[in-house]
C-alpha atoms as a PDB file:
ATOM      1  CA  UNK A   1       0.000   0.000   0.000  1.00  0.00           C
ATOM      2  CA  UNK A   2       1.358   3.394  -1.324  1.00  0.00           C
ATOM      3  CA  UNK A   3       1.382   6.139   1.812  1.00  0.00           C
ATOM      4  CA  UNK A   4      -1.494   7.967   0.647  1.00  0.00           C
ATOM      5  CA  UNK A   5      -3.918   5.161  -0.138  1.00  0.00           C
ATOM      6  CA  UNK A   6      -6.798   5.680   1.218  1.00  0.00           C
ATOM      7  CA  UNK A   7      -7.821   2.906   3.949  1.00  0.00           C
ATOM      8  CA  UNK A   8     -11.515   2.312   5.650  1.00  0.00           C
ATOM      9  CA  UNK A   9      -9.735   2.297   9.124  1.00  0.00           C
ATOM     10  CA  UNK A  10      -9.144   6.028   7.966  1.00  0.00           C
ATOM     11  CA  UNK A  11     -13.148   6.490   7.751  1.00  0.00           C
ATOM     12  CA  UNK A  12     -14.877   8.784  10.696  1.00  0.00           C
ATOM     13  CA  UNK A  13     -18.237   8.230   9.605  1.00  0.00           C
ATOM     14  CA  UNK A  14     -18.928  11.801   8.223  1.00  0.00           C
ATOM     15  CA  UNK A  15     -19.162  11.444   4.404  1.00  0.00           C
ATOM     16  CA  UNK A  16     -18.794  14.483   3.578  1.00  0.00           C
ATOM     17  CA  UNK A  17     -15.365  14.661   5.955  1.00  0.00           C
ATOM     18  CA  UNK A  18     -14.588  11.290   4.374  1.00  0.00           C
ATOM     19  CA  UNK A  19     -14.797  12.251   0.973  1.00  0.00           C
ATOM     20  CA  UNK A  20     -12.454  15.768   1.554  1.00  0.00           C
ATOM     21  CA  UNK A  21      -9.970  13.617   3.759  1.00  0.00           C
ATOM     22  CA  UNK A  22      -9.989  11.381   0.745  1.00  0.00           C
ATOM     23  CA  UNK A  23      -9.459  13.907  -1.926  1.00  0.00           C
ATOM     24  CA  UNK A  24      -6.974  15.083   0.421  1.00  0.00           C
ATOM     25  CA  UNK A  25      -4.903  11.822   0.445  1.00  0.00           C
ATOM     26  CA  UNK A  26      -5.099  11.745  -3.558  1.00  0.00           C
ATOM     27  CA  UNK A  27      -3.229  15.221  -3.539  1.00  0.00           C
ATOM     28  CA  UNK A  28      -0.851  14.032  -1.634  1.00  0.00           C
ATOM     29  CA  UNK A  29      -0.190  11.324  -3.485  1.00  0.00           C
ATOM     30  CA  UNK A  30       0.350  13.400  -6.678  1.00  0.00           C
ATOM     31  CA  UNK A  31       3.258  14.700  -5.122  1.00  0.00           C
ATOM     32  CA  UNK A  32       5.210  10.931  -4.355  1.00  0.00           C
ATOM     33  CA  UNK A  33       3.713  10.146  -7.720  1.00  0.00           C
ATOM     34  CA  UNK A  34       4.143  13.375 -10.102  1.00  0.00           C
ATOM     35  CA  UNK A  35       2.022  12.391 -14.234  1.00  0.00           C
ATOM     36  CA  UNK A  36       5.194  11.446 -16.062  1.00  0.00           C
ATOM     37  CA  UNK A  37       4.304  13.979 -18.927  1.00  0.00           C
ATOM     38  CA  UNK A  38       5.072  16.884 -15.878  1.00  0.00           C
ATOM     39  CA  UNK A  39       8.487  17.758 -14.476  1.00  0.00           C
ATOM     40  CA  UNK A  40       8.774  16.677 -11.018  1.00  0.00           C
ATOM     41  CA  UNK A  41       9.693  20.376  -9.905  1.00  0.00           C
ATOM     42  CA  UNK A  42       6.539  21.608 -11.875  1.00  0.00           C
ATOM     43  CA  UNK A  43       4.087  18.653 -10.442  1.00  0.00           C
ATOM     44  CA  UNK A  44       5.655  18.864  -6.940  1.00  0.00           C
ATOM     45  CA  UNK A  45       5.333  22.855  -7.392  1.00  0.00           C
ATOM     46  CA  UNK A  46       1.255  22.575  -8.510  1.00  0.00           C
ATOM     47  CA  UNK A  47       0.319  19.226  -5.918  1.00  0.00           C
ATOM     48  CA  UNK A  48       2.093  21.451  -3.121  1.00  0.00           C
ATOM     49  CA  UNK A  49      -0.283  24.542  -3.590  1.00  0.00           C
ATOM     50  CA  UNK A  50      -3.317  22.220  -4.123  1.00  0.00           C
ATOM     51  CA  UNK A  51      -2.498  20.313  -1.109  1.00  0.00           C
ATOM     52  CA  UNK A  52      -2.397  23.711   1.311  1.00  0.00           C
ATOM     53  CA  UNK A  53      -5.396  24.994  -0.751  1.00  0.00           C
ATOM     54  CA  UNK A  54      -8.186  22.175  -0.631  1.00  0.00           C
ATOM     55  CA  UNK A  55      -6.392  21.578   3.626  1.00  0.00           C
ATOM     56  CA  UNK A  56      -7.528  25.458   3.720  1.00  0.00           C
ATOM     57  CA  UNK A  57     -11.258  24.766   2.644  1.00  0.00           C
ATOM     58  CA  UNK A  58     -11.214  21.462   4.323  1.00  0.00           C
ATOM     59  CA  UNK A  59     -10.771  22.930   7.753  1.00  0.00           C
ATOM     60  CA  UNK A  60     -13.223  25.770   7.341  1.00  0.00           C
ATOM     61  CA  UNK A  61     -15.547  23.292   6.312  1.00  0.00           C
ATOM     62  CA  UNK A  62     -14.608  21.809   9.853  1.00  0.00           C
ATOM     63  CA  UNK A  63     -14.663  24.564  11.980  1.00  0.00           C
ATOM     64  CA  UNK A  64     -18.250  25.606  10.154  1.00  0.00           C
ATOM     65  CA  UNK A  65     -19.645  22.439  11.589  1.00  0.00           C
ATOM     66  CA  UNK A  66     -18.148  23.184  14.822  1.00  0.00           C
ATOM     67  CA  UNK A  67     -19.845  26.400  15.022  1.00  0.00           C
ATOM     68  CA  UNK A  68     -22.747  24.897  13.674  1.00  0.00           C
ATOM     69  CA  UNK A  69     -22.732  22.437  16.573  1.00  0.00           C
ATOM     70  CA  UNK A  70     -21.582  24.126  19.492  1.00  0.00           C
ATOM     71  CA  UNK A  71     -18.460  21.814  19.426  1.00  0.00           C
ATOM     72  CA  UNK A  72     -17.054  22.242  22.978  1.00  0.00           C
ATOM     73  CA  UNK A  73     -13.133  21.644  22.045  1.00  0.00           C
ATOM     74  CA  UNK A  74     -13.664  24.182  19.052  1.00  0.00           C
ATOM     75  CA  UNK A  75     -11.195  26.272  19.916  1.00  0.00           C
ATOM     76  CA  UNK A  76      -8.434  23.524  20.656  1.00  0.00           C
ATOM     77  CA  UNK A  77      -9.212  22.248  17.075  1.00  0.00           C
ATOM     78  CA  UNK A  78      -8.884  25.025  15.252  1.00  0.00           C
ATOM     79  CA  UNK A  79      -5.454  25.389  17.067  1.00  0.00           C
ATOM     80  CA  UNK A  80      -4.449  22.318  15.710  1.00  0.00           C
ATOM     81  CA  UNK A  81      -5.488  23.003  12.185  1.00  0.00           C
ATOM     82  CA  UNK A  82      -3.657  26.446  12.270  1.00  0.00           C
ATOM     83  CA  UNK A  83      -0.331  24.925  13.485  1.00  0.00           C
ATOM     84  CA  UNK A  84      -0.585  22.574  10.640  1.00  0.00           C
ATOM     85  CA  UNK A  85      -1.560  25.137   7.458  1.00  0.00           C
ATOM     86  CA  UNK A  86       1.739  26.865   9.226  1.00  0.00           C
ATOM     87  CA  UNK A  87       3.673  24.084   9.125  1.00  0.00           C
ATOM     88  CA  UNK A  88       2.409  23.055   5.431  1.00  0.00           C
ATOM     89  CA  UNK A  89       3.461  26.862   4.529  1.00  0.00           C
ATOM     90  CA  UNK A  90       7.039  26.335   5.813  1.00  0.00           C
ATOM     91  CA  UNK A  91       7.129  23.059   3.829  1.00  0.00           C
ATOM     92  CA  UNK A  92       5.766  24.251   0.448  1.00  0.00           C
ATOM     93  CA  UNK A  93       8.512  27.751   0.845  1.00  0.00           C
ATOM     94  CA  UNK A  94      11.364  25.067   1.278  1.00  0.00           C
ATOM     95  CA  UNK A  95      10.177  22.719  -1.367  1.00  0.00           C
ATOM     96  CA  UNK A  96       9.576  25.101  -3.978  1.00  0.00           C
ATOM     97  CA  UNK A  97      12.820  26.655  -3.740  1.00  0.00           C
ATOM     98  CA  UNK A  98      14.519  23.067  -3.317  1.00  0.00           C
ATOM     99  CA  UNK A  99      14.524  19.412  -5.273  1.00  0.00           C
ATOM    100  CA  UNK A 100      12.503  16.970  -5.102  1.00  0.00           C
ATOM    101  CA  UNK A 101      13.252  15.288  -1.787  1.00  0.00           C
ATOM    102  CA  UNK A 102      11.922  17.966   0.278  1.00  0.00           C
ATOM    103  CA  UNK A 103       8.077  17.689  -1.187  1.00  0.00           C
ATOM    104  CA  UNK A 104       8.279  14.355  -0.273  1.00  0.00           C
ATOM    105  CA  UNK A 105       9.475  15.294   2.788  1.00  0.00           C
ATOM    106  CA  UNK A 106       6.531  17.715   3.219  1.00  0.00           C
ATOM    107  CA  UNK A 107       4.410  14.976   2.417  1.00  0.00           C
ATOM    108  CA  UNK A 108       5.519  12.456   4.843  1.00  0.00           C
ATOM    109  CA  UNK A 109       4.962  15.071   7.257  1.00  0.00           C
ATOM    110  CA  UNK A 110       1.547  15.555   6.232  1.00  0.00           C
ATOM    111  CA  UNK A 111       0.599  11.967   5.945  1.00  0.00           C
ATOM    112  CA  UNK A 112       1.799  11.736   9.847  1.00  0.00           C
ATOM    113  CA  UNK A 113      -0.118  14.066  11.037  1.00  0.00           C
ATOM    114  CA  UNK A 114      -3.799  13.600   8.994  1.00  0.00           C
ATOM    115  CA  UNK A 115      -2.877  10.222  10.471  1.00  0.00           C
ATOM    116  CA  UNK A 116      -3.121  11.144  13.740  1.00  0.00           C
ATOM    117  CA  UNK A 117      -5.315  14.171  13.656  1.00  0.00           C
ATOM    118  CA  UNK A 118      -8.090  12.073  11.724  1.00  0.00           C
ATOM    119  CA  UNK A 119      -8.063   8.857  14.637  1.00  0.00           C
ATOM    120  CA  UNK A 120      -8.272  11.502  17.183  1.00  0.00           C
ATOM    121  CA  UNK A 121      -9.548  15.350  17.098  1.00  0.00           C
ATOM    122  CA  UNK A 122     -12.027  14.523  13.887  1.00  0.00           C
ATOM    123  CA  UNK A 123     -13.478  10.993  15.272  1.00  0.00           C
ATOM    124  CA  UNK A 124     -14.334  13.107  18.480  1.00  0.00           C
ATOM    125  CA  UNK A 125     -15.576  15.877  16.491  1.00  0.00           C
ATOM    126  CA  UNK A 126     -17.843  13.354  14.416  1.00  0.00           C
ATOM    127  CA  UNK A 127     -18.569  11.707  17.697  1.00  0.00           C
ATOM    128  CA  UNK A 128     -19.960  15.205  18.890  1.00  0.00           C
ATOM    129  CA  UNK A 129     -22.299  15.818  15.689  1.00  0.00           C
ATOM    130  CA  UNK A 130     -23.414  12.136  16.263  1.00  0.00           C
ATOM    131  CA  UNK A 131     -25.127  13.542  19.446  1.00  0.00           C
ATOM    132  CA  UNK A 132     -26.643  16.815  18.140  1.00  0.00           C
END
């Protein structure tokens, strides 16, 4: 299994989180696996900006249903999703200017931490929506 295959275990139960998170994984996996008709600095250049893009509307999606709910650890949340468009930021500056190796990079450090942001902080949102 490639790192950005997308695996039911990853599934919170909200379709319409499921299907971004999803979407989500496929950019990512443009950038370990560029179209062979692009150059790898112009595919890794375009996936990188899509990625931060889509992770943008993705978490104001989020944070709308949060609102929307009266999600009690909003505010934590949206912490975590700010850290990470930083962090994503940082990574697309250094990888634009750089090769190769630091997009995947990037992306390794993405893939950890949807990984652990989507088994914990979104499962307990979804968990809280469950019960409105």
């Amino acid at each position: 299994m490639a790192p950005f295959d997308w695996h039911p275990s990853l599934a919170v139960g909200y379709r319409p989180i499921d299907e971004q998170h999803r979407h989500l994984f496929g950019l990512a996996e443009s950038v370990l696996h560029p179209p062979r008709s692009d150059s790898p600095s112009e595919a890794g250049a375009r996936s990188l900006v899509a990625i931060v893009d889509f992770t943008r509307q993705h978490f104001a999606f989020e944070e709308a249903l949060m609102r929307e709910s009266g999600y009690a650890e909003r505010r934590g949340h949206a912490i975590l999703h700010a850290s990470l468009l930083a962090d994503l930021d940082l990574h697309r500056s250094i990888a634009c200017n750089a090769q190769a190796a630091n997009w995947v990079a990037g992306t390794r450090f993405l893939y950890q931490w949807l990984y652990m942001h989507i088994r914990s902080a979104d499962r307990q949102l979804v968990g809280w929506i469950a019960q409105c």
